[in-house]
N, C-alpha and C. Protein backbone atom coordinates (compact mmCIF):
# COMPACT_ATOMS: atom_id res chain seq x y z
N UNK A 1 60.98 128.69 104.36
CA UNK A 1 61.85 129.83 104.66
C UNK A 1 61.78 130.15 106.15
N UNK A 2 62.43 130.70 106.75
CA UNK A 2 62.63 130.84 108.31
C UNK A 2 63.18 132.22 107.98
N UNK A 3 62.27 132.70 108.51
CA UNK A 3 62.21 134.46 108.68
C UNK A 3 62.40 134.84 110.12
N UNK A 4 62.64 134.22 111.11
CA UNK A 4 63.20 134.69 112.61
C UNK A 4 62.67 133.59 113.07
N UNK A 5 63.95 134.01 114.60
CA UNK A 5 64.55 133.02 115.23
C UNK A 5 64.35 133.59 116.43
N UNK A 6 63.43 133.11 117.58
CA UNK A 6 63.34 133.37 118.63
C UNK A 6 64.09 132.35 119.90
N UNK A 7 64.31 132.99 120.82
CA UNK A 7 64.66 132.04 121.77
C UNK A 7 65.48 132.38 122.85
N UNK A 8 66.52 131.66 123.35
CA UNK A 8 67.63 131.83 124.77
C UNK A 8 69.24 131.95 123.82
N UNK A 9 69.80 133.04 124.33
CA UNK A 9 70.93 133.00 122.86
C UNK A 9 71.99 132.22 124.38
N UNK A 10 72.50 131.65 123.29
CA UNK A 10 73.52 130.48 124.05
C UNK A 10 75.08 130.66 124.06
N UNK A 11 75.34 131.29 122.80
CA UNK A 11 76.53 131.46 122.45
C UNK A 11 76.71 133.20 121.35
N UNK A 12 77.78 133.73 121.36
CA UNK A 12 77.71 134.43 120.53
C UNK A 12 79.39 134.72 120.87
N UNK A 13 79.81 134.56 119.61
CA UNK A 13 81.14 134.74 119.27
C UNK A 13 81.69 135.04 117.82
N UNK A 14 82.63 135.47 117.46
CA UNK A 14 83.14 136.34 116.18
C UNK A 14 81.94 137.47 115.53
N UNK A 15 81.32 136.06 114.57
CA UNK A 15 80.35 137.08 113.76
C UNK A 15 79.21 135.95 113.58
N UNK A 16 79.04 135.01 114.49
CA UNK A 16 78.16 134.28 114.92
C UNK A 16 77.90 133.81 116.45
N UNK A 17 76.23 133.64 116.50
CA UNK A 17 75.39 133.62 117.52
C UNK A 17 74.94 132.25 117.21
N UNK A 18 74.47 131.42 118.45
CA UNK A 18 73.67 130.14 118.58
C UNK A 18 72.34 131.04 119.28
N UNK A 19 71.23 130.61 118.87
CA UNK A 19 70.15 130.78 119.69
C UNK A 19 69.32 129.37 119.62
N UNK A 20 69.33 129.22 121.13
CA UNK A 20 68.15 127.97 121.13
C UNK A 20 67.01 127.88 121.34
N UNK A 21 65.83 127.76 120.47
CA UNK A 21 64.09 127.78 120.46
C UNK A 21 63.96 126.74 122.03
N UNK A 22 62.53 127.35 122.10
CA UNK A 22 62.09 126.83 123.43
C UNK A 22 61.57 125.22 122.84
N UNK A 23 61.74 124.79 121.41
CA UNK A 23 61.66 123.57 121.24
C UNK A 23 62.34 122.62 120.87
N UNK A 24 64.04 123.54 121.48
CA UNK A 24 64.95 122.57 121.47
C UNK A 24 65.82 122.68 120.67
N UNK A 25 65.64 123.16 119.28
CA UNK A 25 66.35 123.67 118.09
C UNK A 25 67.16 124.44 118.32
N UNK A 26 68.52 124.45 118.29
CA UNK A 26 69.85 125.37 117.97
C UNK A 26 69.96 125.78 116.57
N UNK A 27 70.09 127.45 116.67
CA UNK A 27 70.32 127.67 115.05
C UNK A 27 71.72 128.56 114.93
N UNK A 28 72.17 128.20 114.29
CA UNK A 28 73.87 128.92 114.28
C UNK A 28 73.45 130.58 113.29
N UNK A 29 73.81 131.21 113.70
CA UNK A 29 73.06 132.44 112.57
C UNK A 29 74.65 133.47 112.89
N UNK A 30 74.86 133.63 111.29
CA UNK A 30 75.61 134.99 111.29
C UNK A 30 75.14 136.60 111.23
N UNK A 31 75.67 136.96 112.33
CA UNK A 31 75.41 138.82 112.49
C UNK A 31 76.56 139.51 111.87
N UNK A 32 75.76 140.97 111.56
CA UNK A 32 76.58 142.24 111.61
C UNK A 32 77.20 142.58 112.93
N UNK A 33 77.84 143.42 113.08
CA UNK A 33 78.89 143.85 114.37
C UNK A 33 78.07 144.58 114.68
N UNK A 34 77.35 145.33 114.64
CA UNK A 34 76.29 146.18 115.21
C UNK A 34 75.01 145.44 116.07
N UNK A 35 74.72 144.55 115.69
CA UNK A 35 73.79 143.68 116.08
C UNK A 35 74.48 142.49 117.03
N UNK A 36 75.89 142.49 116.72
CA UNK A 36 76.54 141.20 118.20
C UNK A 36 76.42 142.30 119.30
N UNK A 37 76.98 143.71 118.99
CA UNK A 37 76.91 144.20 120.20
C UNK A 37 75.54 144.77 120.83
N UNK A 38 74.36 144.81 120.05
CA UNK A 38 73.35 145.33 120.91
C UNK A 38 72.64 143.82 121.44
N UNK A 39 72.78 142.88 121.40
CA UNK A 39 72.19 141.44 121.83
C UNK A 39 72.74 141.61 123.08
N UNK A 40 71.46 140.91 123.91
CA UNK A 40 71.74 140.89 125.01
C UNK A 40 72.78 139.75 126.01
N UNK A 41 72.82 139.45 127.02
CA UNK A 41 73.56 138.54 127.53
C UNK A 41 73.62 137.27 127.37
N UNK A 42 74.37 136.39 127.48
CA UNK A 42 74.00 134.95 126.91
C UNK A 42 73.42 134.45 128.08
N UNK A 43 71.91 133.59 127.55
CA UNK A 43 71.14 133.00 128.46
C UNK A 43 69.69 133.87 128.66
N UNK A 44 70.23 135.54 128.04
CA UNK A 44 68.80 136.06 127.65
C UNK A 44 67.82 135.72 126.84
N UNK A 45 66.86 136.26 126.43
CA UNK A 45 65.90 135.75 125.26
C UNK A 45 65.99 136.55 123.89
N UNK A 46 66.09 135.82 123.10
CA UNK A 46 66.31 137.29 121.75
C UNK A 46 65.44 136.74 120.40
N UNK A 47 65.18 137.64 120.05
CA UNK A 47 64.46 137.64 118.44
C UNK A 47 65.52 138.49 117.36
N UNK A 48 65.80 137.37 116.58
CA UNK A 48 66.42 137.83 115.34
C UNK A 48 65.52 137.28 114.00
N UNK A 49 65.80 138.58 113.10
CA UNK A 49 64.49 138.90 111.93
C UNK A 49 66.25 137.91 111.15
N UNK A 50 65.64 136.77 110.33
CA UNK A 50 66.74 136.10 109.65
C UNK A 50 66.44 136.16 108.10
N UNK A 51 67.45 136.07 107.25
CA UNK A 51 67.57 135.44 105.50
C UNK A 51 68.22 134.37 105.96
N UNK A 52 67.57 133.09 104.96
CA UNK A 52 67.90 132.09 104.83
C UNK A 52 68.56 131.67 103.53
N UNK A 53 69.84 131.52 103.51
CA UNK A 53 70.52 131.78 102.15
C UNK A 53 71.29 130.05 101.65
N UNK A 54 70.33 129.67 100.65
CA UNK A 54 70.50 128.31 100.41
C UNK A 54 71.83 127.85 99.44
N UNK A 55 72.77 127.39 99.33
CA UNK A 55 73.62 127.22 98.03
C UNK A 55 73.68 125.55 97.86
N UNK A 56 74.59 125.07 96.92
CA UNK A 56 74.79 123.73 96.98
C UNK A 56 75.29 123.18 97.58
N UNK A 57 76.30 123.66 98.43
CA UNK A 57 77.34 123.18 99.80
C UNK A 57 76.79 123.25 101.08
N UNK A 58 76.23 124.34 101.42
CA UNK A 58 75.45 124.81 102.70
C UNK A 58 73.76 125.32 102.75
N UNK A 59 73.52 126.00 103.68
CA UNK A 59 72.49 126.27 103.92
C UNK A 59 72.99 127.18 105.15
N UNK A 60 72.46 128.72 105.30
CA UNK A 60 73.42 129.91 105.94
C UNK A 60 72.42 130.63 106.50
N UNK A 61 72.02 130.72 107.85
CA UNK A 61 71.33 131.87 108.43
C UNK A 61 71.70 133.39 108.81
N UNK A 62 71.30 134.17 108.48
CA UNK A 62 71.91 135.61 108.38
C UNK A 62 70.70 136.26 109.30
N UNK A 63 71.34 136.95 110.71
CA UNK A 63 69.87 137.84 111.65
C UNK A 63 70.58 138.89 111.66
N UNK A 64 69.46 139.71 112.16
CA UNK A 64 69.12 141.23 112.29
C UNK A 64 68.19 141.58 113.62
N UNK A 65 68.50 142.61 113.79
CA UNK A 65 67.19 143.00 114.95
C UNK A 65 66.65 144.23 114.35
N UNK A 66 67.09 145.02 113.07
CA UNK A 66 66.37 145.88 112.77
C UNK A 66 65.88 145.26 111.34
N UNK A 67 64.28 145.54 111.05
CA UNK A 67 64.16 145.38 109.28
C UNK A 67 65.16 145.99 108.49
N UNK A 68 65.52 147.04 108.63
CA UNK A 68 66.05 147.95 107.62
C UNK A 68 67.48 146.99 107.36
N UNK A 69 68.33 147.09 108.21
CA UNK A 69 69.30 146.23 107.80
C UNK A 69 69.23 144.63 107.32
N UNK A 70 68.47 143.71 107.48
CA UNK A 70 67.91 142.78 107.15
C UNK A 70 67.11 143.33 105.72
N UNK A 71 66.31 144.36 105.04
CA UNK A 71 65.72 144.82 104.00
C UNK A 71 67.44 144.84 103.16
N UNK A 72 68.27 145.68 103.58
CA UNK A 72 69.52 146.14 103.01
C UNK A 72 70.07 144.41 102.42
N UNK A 73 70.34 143.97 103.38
CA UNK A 73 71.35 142.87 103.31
C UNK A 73 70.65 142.05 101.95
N UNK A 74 69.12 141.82 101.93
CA UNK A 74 68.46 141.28 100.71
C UNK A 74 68.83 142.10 99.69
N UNK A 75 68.41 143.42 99.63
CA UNK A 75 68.73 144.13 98.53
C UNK A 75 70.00 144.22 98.07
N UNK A 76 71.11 143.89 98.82
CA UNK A 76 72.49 143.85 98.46
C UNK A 76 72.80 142.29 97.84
N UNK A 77 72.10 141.57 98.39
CA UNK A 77 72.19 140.07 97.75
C UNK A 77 71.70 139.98 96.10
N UNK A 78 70.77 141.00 95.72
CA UNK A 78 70.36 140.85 94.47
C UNK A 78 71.27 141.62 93.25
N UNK A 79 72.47 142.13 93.82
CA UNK A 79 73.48 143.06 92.74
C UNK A 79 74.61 141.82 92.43
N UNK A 80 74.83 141.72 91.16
CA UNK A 80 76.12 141.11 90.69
C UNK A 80 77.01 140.98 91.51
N UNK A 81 77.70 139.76 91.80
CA UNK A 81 78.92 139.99 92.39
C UNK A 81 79.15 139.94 94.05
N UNK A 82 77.57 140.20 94.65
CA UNK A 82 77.66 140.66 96.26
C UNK A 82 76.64 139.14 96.48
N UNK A 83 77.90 138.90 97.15
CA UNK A 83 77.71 136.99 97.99
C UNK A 83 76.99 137.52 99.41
N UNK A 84 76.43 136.29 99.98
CA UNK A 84 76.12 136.49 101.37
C UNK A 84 77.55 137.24 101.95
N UNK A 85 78.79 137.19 102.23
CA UNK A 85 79.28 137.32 103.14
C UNK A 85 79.65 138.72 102.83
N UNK A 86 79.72 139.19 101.58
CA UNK A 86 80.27 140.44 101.22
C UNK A 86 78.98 141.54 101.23
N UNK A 87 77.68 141.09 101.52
CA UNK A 87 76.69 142.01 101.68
C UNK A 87 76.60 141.94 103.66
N UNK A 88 77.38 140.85 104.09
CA UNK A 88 77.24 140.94 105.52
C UNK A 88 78.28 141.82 106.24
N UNK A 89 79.49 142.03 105.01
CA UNK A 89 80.31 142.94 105.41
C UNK A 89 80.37 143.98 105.66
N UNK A 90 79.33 144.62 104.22
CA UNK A 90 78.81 145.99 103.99
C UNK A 90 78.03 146.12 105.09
N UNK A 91 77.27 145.77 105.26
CA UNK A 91 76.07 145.80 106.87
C UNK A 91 76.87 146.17 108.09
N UNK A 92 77.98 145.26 108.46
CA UNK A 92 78.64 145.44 109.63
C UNK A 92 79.13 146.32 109.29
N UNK A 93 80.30 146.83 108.40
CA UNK A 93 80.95 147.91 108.57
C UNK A 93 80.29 149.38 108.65
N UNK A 94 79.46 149.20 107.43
CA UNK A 94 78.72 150.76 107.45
C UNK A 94 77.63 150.78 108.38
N UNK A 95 76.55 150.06 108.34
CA UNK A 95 75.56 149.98 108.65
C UNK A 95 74.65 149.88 108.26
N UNK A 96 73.20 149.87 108.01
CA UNK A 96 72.53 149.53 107.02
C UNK A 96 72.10 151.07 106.24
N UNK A 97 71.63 152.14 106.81
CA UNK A 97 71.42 153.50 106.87
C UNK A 97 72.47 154.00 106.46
N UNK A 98 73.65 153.67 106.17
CA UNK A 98 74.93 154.42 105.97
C UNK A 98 74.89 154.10 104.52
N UNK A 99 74.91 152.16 104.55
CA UNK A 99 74.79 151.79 102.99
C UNK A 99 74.08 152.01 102.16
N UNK A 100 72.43 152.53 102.54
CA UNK A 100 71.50 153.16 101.57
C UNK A 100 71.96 154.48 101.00
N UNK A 101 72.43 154.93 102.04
CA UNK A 101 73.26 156.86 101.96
C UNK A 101 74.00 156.44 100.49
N UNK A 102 75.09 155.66 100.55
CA UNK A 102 76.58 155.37 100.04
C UNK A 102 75.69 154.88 98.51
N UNK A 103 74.76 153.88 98.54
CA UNK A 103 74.64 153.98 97.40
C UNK A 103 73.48 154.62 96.65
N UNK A 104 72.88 155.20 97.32
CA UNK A 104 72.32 156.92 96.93
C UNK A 104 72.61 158.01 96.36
N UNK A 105 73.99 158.00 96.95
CA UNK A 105 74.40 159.70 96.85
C UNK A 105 76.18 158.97 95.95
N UNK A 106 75.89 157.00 95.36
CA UNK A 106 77.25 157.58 94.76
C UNK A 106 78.66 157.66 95.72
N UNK A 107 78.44 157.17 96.92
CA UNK A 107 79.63 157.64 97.48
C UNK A 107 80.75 156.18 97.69
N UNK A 108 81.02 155.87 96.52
CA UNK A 108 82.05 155.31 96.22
C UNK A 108 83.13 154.91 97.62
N UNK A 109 83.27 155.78 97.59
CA UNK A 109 85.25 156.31 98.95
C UNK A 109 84.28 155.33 100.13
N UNK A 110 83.25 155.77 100.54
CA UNK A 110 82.60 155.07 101.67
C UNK A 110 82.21 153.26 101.46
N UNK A 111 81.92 152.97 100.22
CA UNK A 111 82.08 151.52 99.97
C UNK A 111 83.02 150.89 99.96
N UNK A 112 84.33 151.82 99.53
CA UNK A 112 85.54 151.18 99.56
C UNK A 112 86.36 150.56 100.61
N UNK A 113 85.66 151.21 101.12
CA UNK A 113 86.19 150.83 102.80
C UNK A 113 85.90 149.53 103.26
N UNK A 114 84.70 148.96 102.73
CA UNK A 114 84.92 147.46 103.45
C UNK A 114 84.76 146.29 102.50
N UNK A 115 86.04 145.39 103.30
CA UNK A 115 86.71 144.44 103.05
C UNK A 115 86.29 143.58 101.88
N UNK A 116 86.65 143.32 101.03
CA UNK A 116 86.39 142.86 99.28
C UNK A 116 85.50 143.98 98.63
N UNK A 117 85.57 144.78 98.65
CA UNK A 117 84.81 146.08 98.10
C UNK A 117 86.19 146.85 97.27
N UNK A 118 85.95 146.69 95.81
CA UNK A 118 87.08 147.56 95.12
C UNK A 118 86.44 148.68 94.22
N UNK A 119 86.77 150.11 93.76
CA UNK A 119 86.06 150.51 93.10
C UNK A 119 85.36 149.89 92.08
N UNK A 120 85.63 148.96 91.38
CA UNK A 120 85.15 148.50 90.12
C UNK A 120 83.23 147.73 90.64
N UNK A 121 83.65 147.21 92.09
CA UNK A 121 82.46 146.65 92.57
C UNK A 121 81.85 147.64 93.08
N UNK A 122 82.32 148.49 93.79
CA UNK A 122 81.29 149.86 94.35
C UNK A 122 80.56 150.36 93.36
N UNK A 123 81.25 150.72 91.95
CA UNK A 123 80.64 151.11 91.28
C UNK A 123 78.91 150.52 90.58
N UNK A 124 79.80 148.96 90.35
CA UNK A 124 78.13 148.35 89.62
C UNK A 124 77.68 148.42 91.01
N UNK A 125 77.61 148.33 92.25
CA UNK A 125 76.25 148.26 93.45
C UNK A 125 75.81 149.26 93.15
N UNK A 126 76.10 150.71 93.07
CA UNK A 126 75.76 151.71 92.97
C UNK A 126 74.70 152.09 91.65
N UNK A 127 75.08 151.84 90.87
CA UNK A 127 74.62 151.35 89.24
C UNK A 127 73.11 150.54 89.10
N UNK A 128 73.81 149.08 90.11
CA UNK A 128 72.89 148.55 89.79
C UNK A 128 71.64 148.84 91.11
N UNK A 129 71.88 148.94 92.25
CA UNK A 129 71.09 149.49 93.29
C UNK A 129 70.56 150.62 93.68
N UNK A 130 71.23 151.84 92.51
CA UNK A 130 70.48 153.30 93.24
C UNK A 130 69.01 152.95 93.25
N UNK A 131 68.20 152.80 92.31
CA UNK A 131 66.40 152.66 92.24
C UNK A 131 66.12 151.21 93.11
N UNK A 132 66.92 150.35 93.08
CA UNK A 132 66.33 149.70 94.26
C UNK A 132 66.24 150.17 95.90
N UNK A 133 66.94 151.15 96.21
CA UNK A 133 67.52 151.43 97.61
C UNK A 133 66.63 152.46 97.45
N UNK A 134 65.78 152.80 96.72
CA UNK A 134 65.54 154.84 97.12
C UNK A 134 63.95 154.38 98.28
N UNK A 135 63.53 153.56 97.95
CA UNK A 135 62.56 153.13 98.95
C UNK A 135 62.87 153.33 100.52
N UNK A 136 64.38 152.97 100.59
CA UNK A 136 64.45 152.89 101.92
C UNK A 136 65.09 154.08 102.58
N UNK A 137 65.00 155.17 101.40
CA UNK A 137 66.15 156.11 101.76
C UNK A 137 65.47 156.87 102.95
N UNK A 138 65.19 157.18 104.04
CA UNK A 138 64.84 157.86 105.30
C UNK A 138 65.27 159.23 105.75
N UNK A 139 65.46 159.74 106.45
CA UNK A 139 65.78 160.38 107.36
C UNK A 139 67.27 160.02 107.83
N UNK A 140 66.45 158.75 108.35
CA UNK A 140 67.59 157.85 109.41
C UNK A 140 68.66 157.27 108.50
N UNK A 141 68.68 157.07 106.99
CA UNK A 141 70.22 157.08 106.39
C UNK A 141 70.95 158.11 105.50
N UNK A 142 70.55 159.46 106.43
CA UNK A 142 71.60 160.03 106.02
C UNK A 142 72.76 160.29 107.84
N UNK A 143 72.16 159.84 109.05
CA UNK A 143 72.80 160.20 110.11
C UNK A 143 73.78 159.63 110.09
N UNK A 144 74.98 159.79 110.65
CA UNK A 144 76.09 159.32 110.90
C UNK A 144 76.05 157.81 111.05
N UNK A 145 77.01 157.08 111.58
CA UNK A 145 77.12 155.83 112.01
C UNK A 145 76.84 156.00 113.54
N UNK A 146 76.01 155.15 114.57
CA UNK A 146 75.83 155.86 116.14
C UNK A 146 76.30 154.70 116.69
N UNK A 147 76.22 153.41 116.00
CA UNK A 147 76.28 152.79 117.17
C UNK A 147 78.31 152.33 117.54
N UNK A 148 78.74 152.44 118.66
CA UNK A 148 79.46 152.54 119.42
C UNK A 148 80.80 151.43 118.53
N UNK A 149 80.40 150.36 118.65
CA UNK A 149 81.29 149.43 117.82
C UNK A 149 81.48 149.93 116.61
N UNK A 150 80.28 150.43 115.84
CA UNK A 150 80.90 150.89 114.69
C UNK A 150 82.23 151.77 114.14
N UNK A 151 81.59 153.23 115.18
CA UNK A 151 82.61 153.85 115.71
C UNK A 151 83.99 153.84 115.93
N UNK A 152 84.09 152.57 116.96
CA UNK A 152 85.36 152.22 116.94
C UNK A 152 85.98 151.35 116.17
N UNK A 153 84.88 150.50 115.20
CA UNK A 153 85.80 150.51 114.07
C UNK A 153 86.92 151.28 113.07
N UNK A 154 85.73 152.21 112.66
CA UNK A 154 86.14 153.67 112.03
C UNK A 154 87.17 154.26 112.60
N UNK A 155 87.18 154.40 114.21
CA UNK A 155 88.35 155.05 114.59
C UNK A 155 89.83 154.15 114.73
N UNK A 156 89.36 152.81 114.47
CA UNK A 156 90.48 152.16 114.11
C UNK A 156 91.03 152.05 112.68
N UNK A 157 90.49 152.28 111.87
CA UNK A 157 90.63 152.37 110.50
C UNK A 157 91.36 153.99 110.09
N UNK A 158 91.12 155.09 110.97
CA UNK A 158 91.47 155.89 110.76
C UNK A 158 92.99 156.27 111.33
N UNK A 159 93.14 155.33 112.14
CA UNK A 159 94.42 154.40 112.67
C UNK A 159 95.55 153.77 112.10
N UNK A 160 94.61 153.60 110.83
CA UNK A 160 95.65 153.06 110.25
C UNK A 160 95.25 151.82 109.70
N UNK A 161 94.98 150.66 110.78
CA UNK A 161 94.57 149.45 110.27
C UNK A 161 93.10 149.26 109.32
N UNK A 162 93.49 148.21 108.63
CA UNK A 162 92.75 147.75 107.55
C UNK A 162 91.38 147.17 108.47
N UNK A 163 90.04 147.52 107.36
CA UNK A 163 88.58 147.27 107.77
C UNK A 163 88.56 146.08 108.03
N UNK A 164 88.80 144.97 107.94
CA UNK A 164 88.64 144.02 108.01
C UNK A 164 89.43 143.20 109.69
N UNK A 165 90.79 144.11 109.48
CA UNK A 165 91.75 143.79 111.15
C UNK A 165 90.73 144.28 111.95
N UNK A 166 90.59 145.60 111.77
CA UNK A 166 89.82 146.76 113.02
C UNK A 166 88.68 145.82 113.28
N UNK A 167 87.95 145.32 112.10
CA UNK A 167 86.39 144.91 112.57
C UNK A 167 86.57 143.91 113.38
N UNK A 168 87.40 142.39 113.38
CA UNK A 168 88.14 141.42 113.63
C UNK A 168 88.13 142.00 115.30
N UNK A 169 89.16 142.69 115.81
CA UNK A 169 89.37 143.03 116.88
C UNK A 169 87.89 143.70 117.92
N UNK A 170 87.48 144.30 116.89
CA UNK A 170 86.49 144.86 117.92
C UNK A 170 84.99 143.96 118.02
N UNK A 171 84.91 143.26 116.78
CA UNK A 171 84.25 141.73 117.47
C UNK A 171 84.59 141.20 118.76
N UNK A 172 85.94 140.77 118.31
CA UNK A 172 86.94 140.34 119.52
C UNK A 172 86.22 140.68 121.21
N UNK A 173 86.71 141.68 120.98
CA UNK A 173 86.22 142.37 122.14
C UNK A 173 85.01 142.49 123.06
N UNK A 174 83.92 142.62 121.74
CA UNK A 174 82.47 143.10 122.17
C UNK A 174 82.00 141.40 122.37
N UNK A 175 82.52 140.32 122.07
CA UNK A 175 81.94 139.00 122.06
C UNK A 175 83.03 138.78 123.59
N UNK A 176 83.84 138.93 124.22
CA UNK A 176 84.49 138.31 125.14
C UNK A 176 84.16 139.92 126.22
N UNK A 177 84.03 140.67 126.64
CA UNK A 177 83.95 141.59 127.44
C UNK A 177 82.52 142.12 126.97
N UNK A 178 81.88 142.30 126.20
CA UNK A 178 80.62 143.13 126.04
C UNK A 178 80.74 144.34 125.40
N UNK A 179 79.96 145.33 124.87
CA UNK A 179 79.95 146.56 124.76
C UNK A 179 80.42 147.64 125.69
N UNK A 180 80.81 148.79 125.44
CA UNK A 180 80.63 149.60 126.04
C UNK A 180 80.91 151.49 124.95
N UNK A 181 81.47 152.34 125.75
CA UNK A 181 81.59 153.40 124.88
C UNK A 181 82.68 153.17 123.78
N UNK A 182 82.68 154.10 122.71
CA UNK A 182 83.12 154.45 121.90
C UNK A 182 85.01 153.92 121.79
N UNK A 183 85.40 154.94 123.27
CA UNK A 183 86.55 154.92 123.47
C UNK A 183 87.07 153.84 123.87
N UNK A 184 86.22 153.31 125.38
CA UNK A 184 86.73 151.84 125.45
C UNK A 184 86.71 150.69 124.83
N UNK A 185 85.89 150.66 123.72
CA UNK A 185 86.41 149.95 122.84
C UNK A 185 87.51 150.02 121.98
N UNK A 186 87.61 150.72 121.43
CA UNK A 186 88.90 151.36 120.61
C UNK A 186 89.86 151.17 121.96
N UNK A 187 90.29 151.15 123.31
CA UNK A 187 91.24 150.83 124.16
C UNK A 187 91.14 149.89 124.03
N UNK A 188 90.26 148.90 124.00
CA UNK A 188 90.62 147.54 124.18
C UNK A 188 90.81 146.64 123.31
N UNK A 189 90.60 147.14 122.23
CA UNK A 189 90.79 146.62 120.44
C UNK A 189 92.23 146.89 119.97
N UNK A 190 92.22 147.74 120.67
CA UNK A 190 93.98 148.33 119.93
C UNK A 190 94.82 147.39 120.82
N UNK A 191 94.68 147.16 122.55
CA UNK A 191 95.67 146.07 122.96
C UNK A 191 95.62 145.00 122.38
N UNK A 192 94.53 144.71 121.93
CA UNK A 192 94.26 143.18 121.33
C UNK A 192 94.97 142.94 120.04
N UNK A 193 94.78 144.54 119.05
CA UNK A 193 96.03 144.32 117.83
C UNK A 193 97.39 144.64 118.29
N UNK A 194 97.92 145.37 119.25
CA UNK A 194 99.11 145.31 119.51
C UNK A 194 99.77 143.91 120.18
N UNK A 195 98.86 143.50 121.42
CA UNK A 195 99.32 141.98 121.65
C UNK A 195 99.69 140.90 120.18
N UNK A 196 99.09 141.18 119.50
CA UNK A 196 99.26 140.07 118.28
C UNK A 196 100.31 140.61 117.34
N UNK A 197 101.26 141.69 117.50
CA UNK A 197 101.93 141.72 116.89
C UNK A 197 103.42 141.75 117.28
């Protein structure tokens, strides 16, 4: 099992990062949107906490820089129905602290929101995850969403466009220009969906 991935990140684009070990090894690893944008510059050094998710076709690295979301993303892997990519969705969109909240307190409307998430599936996560999640329930997941990309997801969604466009774009963005505030992302996500249409 390969539980993190240290090294020089080389590449990072959409909703995947290359990081290369100082022994040469390239590992292709998929992130949450929260975690492309707090990584540092390409050519820096980074540690990502990884799941290694085996099937019969592939073999799939999934990083984190916080446990909690990396704890989440496992615990979301063990409910009916929630594949690697649809527990990587939940992560990026909400967050990991948001998703313990959401399926804590039941809050349905807030799962629905991201992309292959229909009530019928919010419901069994909820069902089947309230007593697994209460371990992690904190402080820190009942606060808002903070980090910046997220944000401007949300404020693109409240926009109008669908979780899945908004997230799309503001990847976009944070992988070819970098992070920055709230707003300028949401400016520069919205030219990027208006150019394409």
């Amino acid at each position: 099992m390969i539980s993190a991935v240290c090294g020089a990140l080389i590449t990072k684009t959409g909703d995947r990062v290359v990081v290369e070990t100082t022994g040469g090894v390239s590992y292709e690893i998929a992130v949450p949107l929260g975690v492309l944008e707090r990584l540092p510059a390409e050519g820096r050094s980074v540690e990502l906490k990884t799941v290694l998710v085996v099937r019969e076709d592939a073999w799939a690295l999934y990083g984190f820089d916080q446990e909690l979301e990396r704890t989440v993303f496992q615990r979301l892997l063990g409910a009916s129905g929630i594949g690697p990519r649809l527990a990587l969705a939940l992560v990026s969109t909400l967050g990991g602290p948001r998703v313990v909240a959401a399926v804590r307190e039941g809050d349905i409307a807030a799962l629905c929101t991201v992309p292959g998430i229909g009530k019928k599936t919010a419901d069994r996560m909820v069902l089947e995850l309230k007593d697994r999640v209460r371990d992690l329930a904190t402080a820190e997941a009942a606060t808002p969403r903070g980090v910046p990309a997220e944000q401007a997801v949300q404020a693109l969604m409240n926009l109008g466009y669908g979780a899945a466009e908004a997230d799309r774009a503001v990847r976009a963005v944070v992988s070819q220009d970098g992070t920055g505030e709230p707003v300028d992302l949401i400016r520069r996500a919205l030219h990027r969906l208006t150019e394409r249409r």
